[in-house]
C-alpha atoms as a PDB file:
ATOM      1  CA  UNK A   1      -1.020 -71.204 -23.736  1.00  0.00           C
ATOM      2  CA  UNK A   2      -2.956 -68.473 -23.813  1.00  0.00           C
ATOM      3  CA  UNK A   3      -1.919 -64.666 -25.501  1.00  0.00           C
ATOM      4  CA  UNK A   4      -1.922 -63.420 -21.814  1.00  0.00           C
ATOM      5  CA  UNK A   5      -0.491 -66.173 -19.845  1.00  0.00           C
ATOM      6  CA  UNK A   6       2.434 -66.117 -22.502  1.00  0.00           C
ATOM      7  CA  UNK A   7       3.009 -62.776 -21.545  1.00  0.00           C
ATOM      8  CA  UNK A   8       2.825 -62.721 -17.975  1.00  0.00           C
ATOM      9  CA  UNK A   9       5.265 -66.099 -18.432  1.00  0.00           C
ATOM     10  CA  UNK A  10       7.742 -63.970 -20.187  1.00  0.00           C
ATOM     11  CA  UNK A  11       7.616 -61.068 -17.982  1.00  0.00           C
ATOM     12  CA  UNK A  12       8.241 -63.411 -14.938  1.00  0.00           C
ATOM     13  CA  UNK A  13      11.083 -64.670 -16.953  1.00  0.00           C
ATOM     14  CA  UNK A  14      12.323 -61.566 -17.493  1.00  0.00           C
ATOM     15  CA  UNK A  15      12.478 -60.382 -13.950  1.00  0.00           C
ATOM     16  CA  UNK A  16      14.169 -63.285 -12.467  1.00  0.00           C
ATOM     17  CA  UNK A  17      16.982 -62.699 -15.135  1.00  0.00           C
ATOM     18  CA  UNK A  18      17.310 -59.214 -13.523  1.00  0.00           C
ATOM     19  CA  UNK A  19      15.735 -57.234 -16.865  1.00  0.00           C
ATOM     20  CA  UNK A  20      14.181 -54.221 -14.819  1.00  0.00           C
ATOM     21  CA  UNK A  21      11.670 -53.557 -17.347  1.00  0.00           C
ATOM     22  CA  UNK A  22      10.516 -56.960 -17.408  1.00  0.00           C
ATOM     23  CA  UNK A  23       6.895 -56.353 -18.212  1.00  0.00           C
ATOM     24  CA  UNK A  24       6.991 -53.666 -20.858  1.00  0.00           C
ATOM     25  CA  UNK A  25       9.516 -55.629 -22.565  1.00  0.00           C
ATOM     26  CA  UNK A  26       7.197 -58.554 -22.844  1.00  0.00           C
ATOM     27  CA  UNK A  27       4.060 -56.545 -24.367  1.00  0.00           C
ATOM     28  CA  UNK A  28       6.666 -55.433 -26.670  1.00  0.00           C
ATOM     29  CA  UNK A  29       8.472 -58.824 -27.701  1.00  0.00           C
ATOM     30  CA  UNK A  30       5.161 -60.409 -27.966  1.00  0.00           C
ATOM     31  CA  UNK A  31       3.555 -57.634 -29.985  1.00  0.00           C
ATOM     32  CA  UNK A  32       6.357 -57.131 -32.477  1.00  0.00           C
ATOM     33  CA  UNK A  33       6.144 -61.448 -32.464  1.00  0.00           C
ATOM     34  CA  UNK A  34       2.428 -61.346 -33.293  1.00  0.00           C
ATOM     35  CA  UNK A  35       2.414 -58.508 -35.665  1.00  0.00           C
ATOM     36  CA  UNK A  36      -0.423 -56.604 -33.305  1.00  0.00           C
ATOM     37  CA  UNK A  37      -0.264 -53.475 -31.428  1.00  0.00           C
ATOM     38  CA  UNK A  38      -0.811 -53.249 -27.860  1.00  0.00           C
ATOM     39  CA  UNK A  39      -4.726 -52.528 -27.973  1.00  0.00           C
ATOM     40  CA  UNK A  40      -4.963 -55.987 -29.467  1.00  0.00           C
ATOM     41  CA  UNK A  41      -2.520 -57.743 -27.366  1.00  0.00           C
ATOM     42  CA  UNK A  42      -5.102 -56.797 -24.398  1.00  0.00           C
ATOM     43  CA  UNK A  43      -8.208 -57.895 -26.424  1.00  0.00           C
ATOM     44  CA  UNK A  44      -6.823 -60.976 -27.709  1.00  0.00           C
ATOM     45  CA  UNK A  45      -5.607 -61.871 -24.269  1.00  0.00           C
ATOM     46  CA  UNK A  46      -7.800 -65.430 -24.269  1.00  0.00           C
ATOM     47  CA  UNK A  47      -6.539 -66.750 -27.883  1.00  0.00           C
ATOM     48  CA  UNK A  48      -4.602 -69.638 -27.752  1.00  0.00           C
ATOM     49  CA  UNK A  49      -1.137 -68.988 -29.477  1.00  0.00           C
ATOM     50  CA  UNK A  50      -0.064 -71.600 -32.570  1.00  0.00           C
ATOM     51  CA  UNK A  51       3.076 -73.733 -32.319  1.00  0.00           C
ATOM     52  CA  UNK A  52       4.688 -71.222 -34.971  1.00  0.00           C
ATOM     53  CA  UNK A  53       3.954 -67.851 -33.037  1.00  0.00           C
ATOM     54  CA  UNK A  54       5.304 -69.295 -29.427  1.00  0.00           C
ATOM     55  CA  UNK A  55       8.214 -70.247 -31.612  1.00  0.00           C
ATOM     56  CA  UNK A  56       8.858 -66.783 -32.968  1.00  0.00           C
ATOM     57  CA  UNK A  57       8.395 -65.352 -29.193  1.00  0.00           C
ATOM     58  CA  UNK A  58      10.889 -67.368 -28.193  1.00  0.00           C
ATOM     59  CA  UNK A  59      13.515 -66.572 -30.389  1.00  0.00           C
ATOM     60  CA  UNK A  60      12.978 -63.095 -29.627  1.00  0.00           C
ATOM     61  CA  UNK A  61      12.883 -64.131 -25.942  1.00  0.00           C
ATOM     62  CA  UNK A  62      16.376 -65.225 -26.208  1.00  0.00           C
ATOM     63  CA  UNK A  63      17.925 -62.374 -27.684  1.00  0.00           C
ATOM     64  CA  UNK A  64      16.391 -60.328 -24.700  1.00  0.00           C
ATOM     65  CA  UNK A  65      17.551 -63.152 -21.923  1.00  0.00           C
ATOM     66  CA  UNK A  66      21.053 -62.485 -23.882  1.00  0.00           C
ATOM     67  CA  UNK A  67      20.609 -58.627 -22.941  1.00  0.00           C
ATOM     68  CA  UNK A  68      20.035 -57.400 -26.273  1.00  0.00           C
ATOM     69  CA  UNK A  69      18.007 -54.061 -26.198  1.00  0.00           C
ATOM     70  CA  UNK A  70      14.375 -54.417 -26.937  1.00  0.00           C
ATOM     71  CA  UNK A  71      15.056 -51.789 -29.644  1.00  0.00           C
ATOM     72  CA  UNK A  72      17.921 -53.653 -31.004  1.00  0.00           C
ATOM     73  CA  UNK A  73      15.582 -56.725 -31.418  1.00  0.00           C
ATOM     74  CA  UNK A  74      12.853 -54.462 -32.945  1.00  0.00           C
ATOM     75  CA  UNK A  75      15.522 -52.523 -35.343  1.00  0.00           C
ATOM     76  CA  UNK A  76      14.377 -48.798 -34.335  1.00  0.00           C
ATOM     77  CA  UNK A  77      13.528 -46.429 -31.339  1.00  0.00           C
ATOM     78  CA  UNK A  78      11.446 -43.576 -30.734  1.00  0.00           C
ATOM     79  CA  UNK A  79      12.585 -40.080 -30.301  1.00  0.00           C
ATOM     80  CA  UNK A  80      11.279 -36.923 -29.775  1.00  0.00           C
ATOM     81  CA  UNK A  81       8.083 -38.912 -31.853  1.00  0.00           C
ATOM     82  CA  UNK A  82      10.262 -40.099 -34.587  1.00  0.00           C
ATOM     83  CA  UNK A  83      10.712 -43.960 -35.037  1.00  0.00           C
ATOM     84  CA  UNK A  84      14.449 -43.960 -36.069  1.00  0.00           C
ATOM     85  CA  UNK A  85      15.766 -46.837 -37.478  1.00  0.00           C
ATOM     86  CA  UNK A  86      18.774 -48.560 -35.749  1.00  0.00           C
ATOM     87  CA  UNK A  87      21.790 -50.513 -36.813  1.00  0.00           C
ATOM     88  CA  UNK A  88      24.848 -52.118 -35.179  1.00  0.00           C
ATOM     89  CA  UNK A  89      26.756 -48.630 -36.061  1.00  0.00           C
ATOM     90  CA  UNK A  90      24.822 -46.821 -33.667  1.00  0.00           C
ATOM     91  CA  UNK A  91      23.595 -45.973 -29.784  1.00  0.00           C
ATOM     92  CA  UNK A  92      20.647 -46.469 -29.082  1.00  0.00           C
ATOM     93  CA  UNK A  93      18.913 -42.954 -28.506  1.00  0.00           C
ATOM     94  CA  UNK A  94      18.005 -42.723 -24.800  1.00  0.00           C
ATOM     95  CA  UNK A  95      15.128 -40.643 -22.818  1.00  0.00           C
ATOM     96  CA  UNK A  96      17.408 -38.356 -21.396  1.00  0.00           C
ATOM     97  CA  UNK A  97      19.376 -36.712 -24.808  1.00  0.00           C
ATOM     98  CA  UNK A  98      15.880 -35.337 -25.266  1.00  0.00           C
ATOM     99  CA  UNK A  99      16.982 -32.792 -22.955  1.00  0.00           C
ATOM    100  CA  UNK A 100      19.386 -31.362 -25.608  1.00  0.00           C
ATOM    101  CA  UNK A 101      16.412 -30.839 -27.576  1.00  0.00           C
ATOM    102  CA  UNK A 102      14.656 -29.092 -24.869  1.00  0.00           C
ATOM    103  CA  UNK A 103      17.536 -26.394 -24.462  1.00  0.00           C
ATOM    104  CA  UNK A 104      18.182 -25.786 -27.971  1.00  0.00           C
ATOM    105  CA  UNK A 105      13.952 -25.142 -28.382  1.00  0.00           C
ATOM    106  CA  UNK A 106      14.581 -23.327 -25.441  1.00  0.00           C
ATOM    107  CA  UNK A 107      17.233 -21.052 -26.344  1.00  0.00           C
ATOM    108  CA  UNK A 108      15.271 -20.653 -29.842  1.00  0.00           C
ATOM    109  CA  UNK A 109      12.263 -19.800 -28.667  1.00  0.00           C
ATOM    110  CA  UNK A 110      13.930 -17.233 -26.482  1.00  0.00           C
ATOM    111  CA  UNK A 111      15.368 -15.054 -29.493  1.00  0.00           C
ATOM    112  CA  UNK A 112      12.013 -16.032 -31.228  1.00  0.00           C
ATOM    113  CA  UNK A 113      14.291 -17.630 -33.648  1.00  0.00           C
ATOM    114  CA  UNK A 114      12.111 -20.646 -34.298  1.00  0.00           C
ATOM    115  CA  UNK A 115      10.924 -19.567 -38.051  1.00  0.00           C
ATOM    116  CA  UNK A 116      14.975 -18.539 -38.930  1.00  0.00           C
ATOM    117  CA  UNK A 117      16.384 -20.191 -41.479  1.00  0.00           C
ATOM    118  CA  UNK A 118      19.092 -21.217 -38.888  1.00  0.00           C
ATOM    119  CA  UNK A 119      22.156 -23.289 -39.232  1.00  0.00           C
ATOM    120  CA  UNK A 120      22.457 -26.296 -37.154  1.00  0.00           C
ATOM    121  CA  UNK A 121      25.138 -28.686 -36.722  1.00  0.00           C
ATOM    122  CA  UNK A 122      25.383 -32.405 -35.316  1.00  0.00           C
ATOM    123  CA  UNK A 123      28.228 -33.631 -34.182  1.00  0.00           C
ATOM    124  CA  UNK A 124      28.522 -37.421 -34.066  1.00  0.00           C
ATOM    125  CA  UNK A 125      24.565 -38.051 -35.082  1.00  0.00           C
ATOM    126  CA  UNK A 126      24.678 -41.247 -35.080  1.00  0.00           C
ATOM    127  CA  UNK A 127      21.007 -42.165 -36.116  1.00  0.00           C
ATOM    128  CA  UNK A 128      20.372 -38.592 -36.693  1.00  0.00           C
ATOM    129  CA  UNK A 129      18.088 -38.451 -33.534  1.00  0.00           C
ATOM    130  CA  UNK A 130      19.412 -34.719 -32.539  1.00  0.00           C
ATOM    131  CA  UNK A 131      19.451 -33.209 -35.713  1.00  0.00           C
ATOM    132  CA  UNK A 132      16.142 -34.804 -37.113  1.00  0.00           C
ATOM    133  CA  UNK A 133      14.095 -33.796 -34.061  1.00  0.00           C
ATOM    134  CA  UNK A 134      15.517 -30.399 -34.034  1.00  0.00           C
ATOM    135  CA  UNK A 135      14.480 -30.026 -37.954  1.00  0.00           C
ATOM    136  CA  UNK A 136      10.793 -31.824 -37.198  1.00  0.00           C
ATOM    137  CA  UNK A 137      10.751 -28.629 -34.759  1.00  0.00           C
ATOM    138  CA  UNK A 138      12.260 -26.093 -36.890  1.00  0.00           C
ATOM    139  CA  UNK A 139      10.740 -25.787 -40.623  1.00  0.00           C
ATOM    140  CA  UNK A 140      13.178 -23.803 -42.020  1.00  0.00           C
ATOM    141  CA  UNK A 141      16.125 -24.878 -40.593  1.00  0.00           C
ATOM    142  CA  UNK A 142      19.233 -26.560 -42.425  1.00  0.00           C
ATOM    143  CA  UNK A 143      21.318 -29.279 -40.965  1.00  0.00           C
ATOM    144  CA  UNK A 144      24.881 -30.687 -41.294  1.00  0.00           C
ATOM    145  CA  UNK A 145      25.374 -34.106 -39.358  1.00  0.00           C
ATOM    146  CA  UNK A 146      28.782 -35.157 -38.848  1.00  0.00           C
ATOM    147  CA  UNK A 147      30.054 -38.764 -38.051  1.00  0.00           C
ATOM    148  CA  UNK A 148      33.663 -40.369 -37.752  1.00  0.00           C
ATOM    149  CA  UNK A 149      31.906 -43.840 -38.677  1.00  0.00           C
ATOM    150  CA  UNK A 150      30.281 -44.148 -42.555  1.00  0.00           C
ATOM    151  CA  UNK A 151      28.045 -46.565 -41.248  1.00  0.00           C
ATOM    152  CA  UNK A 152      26.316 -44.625 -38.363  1.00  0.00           C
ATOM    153  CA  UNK A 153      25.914 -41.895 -41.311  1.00  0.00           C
ATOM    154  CA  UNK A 154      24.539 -44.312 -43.609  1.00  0.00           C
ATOM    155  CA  UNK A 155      21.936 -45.260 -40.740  1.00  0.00           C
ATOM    156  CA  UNK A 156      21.409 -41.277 -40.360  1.00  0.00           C
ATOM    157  CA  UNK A 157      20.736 -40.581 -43.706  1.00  0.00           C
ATOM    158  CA  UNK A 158      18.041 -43.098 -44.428  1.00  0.00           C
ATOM    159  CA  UNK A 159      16.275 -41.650 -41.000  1.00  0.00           C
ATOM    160  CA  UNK A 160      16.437 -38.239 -42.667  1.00  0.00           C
ATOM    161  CA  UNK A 161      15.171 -39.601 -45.942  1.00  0.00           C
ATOM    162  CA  UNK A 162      12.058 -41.871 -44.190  1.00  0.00           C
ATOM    163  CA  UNK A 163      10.567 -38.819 -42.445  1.00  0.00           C
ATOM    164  CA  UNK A 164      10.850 -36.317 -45.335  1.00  0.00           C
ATOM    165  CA  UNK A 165      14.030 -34.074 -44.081  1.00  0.00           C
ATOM    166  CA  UNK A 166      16.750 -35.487 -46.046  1.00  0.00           C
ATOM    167  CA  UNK A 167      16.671 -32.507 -48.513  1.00  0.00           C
ATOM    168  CA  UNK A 168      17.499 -29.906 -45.438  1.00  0.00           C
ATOM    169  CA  UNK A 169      20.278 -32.283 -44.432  1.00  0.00           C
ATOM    170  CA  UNK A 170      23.800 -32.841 -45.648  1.00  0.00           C
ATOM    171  CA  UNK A 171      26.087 -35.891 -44.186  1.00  0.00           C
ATOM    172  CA  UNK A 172      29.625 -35.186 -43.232  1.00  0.00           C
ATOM    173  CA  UNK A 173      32.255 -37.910 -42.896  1.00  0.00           C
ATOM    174  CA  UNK A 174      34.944 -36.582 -40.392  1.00  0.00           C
ATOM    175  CA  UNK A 175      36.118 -36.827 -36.685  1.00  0.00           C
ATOM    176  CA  UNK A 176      34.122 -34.478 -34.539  1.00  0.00           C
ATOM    177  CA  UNK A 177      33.913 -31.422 -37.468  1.00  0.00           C
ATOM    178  CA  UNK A 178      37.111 -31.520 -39.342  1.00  0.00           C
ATOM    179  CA  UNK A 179      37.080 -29.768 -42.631  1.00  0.00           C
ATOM    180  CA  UNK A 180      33.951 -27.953 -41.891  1.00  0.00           C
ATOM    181  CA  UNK A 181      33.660 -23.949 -42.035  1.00  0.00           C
ATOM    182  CA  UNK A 182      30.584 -22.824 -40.837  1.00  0.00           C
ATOM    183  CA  UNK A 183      29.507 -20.854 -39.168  1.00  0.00           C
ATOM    184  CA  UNK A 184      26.116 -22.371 -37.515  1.00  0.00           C
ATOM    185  CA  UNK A 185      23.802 -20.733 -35.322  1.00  0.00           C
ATOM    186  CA  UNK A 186      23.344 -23.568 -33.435  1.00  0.00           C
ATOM    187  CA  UNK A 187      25.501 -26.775 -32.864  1.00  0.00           C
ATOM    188  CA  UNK A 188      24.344 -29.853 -30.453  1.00  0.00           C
ATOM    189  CA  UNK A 189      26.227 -32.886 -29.424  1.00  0.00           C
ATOM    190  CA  UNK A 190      25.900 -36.232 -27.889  1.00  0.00           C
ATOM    191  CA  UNK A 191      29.932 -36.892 -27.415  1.00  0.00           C
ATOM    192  CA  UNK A 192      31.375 -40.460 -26.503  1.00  0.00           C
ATOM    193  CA  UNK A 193      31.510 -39.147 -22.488  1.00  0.00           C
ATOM    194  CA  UNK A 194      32.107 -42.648 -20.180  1.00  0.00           C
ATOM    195  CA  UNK A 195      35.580 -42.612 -18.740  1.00  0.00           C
ATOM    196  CA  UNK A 196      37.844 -45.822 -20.733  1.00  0.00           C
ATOM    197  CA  UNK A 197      37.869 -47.425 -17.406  1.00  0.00           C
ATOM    198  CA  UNK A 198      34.581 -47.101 -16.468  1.00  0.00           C
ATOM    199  CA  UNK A 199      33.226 -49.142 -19.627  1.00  0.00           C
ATOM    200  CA  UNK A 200      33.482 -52.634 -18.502  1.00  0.00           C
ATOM    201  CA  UNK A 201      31.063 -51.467 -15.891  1.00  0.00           C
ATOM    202  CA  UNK A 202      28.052 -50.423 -17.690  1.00  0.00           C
ATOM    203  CA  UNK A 203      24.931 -52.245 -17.885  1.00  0.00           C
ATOM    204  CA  UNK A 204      25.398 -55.144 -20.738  1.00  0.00           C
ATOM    205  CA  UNK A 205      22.528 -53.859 -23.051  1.00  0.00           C
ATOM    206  CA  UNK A 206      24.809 -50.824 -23.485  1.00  0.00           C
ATOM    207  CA  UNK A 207      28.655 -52.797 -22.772  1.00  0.00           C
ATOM    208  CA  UNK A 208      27.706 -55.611 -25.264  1.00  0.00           C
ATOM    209  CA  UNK A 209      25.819 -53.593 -28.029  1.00  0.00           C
ATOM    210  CA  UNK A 210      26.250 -50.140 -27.901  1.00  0.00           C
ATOM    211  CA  UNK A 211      29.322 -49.203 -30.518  1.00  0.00           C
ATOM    212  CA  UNK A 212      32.510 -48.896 -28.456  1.00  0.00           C
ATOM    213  CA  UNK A 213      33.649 -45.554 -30.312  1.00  0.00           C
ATOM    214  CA  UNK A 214      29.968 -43.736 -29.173  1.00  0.00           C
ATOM    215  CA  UNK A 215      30.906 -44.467 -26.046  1.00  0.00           C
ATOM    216  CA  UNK A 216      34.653 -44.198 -25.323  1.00  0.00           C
ATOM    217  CA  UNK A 217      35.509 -40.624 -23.940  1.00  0.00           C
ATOM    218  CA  UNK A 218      38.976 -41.741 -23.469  1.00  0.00           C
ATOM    219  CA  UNK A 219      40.787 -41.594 -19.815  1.00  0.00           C
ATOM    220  CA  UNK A 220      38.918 -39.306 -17.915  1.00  0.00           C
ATOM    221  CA  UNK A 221      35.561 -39.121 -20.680  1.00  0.00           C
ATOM    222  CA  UNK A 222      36.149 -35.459 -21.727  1.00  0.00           C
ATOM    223  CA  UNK A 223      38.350 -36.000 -24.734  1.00  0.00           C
ATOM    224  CA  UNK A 224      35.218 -35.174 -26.587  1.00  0.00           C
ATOM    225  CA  UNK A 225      34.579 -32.021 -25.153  1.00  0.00           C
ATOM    226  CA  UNK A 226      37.994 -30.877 -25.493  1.00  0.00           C
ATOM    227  CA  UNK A 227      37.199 -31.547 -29.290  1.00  0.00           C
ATOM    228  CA  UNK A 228      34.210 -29.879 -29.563  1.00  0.00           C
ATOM    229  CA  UNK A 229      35.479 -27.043 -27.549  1.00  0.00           C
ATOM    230  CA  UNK A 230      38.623 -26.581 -29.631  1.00  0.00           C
ATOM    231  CA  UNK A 231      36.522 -26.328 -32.821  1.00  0.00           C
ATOM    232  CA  UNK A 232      33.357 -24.416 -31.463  1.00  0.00           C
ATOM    233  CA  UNK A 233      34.809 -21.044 -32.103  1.00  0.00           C
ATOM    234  CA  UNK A 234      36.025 -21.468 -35.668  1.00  0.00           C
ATOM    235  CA  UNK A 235      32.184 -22.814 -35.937  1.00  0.00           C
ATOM    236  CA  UNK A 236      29.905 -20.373 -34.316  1.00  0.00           C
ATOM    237  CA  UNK A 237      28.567 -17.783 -35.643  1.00  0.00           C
ATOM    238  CA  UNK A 238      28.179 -14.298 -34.026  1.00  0.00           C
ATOM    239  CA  UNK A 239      25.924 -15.030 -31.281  1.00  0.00           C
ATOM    240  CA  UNK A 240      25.337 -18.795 -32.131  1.00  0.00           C
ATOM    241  CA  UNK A 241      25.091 -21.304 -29.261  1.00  0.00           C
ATOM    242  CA  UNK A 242      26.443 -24.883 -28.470  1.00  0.00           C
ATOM    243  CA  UNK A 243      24.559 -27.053 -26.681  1.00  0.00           C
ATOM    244  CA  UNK A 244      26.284 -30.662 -25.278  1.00  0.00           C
ATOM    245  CA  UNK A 245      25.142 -33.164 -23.580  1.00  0.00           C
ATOM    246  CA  UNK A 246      27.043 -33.934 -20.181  1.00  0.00           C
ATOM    247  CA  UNK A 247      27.471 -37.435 -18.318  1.00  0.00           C
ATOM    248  CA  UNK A 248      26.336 -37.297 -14.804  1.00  0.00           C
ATOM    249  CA  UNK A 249      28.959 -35.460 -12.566  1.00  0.00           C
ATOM    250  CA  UNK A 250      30.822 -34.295 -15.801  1.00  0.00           C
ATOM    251  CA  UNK A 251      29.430 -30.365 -15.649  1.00  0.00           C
ATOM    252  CA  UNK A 252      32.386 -28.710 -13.116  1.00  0.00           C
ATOM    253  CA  UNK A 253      34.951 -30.396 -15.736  1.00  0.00           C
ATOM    254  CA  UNK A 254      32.760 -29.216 -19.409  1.00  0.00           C
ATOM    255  CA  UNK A 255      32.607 -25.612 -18.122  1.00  0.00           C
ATOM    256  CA  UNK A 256      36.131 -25.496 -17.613  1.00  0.00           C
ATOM    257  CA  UNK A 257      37.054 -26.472 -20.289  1.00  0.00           C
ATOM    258  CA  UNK A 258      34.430 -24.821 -22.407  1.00  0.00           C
ATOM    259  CA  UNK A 259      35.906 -21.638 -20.504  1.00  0.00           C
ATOM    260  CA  UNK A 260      39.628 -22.271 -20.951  1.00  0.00           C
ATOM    261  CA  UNK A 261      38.868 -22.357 -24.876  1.00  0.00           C
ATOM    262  CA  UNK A 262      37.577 -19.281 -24.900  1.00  0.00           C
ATOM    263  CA  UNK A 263      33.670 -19.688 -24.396  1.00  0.00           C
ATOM    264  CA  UNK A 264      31.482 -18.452 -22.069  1.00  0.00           C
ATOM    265  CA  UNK A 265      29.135 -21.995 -20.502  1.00  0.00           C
ATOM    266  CA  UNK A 266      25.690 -21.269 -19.668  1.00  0.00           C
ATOM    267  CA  UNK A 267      23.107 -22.924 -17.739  1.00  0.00           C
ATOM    268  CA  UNK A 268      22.249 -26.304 -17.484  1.00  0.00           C
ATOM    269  CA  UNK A 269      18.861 -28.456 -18.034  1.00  0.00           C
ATOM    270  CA  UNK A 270      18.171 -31.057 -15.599  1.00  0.00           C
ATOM    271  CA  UNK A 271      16.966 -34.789 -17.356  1.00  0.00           C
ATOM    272  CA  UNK A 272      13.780 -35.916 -15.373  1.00  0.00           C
ATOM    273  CA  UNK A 273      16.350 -37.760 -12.640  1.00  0.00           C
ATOM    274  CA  UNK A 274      17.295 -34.071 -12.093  1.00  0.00           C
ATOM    275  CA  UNK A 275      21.044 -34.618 -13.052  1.00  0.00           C
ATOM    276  CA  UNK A 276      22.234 -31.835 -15.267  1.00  0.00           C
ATOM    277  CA  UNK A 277      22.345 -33.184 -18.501  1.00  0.00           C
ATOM    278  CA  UNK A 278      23.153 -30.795 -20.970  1.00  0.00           C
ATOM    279  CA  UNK A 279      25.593 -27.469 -21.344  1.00  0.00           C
ATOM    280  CA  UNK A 280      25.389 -24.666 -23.335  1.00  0.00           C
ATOM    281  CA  UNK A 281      27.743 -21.948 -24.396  1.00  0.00           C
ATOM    282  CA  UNK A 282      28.687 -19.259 -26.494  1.00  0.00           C
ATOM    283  CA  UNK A 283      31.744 -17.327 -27.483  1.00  0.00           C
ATOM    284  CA  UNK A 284      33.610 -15.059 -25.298  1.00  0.00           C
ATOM    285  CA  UNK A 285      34.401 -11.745 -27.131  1.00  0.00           C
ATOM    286  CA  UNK A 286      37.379 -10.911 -27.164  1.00  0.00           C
ATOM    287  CA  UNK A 287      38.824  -8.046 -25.745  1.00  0.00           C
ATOM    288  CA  UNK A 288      39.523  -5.268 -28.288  1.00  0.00           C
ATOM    289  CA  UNK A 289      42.389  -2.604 -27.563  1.00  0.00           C
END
């Protein structure tokens, strides 16, 4: 067969199986198969594939039929421009947390803060995706990434070190940001937010592969922002701002509890779907006598 008619096989394969982005998933497969990019998967469309190469498409083929993310297959994911490499340890960084990096630029440029030497914290990185875009963005900005897993730091770290940030970063081992003393002028998360029950019910690239613990926001999905919030005083500094991302529905319950801990929650920044998908907040003075 030829390059193309592999392709258009696959992607046909791919959408009776239910994979909604059957095509794009193909180009990809078969590019990352052939070791081309995609302006020579169009111009080779007429070459006639080798025994070997249709094997290797195949193989990756399965692993997709299997509901594997694409970027699971392919071992990273873009964000915010930055290929980050993946592992097992990790989510996968999705379209929409680039929201939380559109508030905190926002907020930023706002105070005209963007040249500070500010003070950022991530908690649960991850890959690093939040913290490494906001640094790309910031020059002079220092990070601290937290992470209750080793491995997801381990993952973070070598992201840092690939795109030249790792010496404005440091890597913190802890749940949420135990041990940690501040104070940051900025702190962004990405909690575990999907209700325990609700699990079972996501779609299988995220069910099957996603880490269970970057997921699991316990009974009703907030125990992470009940974390966060319980900290985010001892961690702000005087006019410093926390920025989280929400699951859809979940911003009634986050400013609640944001508010009940003593913070005052800001606006919200719709994700392209136009669901509110991220929080922000600040501290509450307190009253003096």
């Amino acid at each position: 067969m030829t390059l193309a008619a592999t392709r258009h096989a696959l992607a046909e394969k791919f959408r009776q199986a239910g994979i909604e982005s059957a095509e794009a998933d193909a180009r990809l497969l078969i590019a990352a198969a052939l070791g081309i990019d995609r302006t020579a998967l169009t111009v080779q469309g007429e070459r006639k594939l080798t025994p070997d190469e249709i094997n290797t498409i195949d193989t990756l083929a399965a692993r997709r039929l299997k509901r594997e993310p694409v970027a699971r297959i392919l071992g990273a994911k873009e964000f915010w421009s930055l290929s980050l490499q993946l592992s097992e340890a990790v989510l996968v960084p999705r379209p929409e947390t680039e929201t939380v990096i559109e508030a905190a630029l926002d907020t930023i440029g706002r105070g005209d803060l963007r040249m500070e030497k500010l003070r950022i914290l991530d908690i649960g990185t991850g890959s690093g995706a939040l913290l490494l875009a906001l640094l790309s963005e910031l020059p002079n900005a220092l990070g601290t990434a937290t992470d209750i897993s080793a491995p997801a730091l381990a993952v973070a770290r070598a992201n840092a070190e690939h795109h030249g940030l790792a010496p404005r970063c440091s890597f913190v081992n802890c749940d949420i940001a135990e041990g940690l003393r501040g104070p940051f002028d900025l702190i962004v998360s990405n909690p575990p937010y999907v209700a325990h029950g609700d699990i079972a019910a996501l779609a299988p690239e995220v069910r099957e592969y996603d880490p269970a613990i970057a997921l699991d926001g316990g009974a009703d999905g907030l125990d992470g922002y009940r974390a966060i919030a319980a900290a985010a005083r001892r961690l702000l500094a005087p006019g410093g701002r926390l920025i989280v991302e929400l699951g859809a529905g979940q911003e009634p319950a986050v400013r609640a509890l944001f508010t009940k801990a003593g913070l005052t929650a800001g606006n919200t920044h719709n994700d392209l779907a136009g669901i509110p998908r991220t929080i922000g907040a600040s501290i509450t003075p307190r009253n003096t006598p």
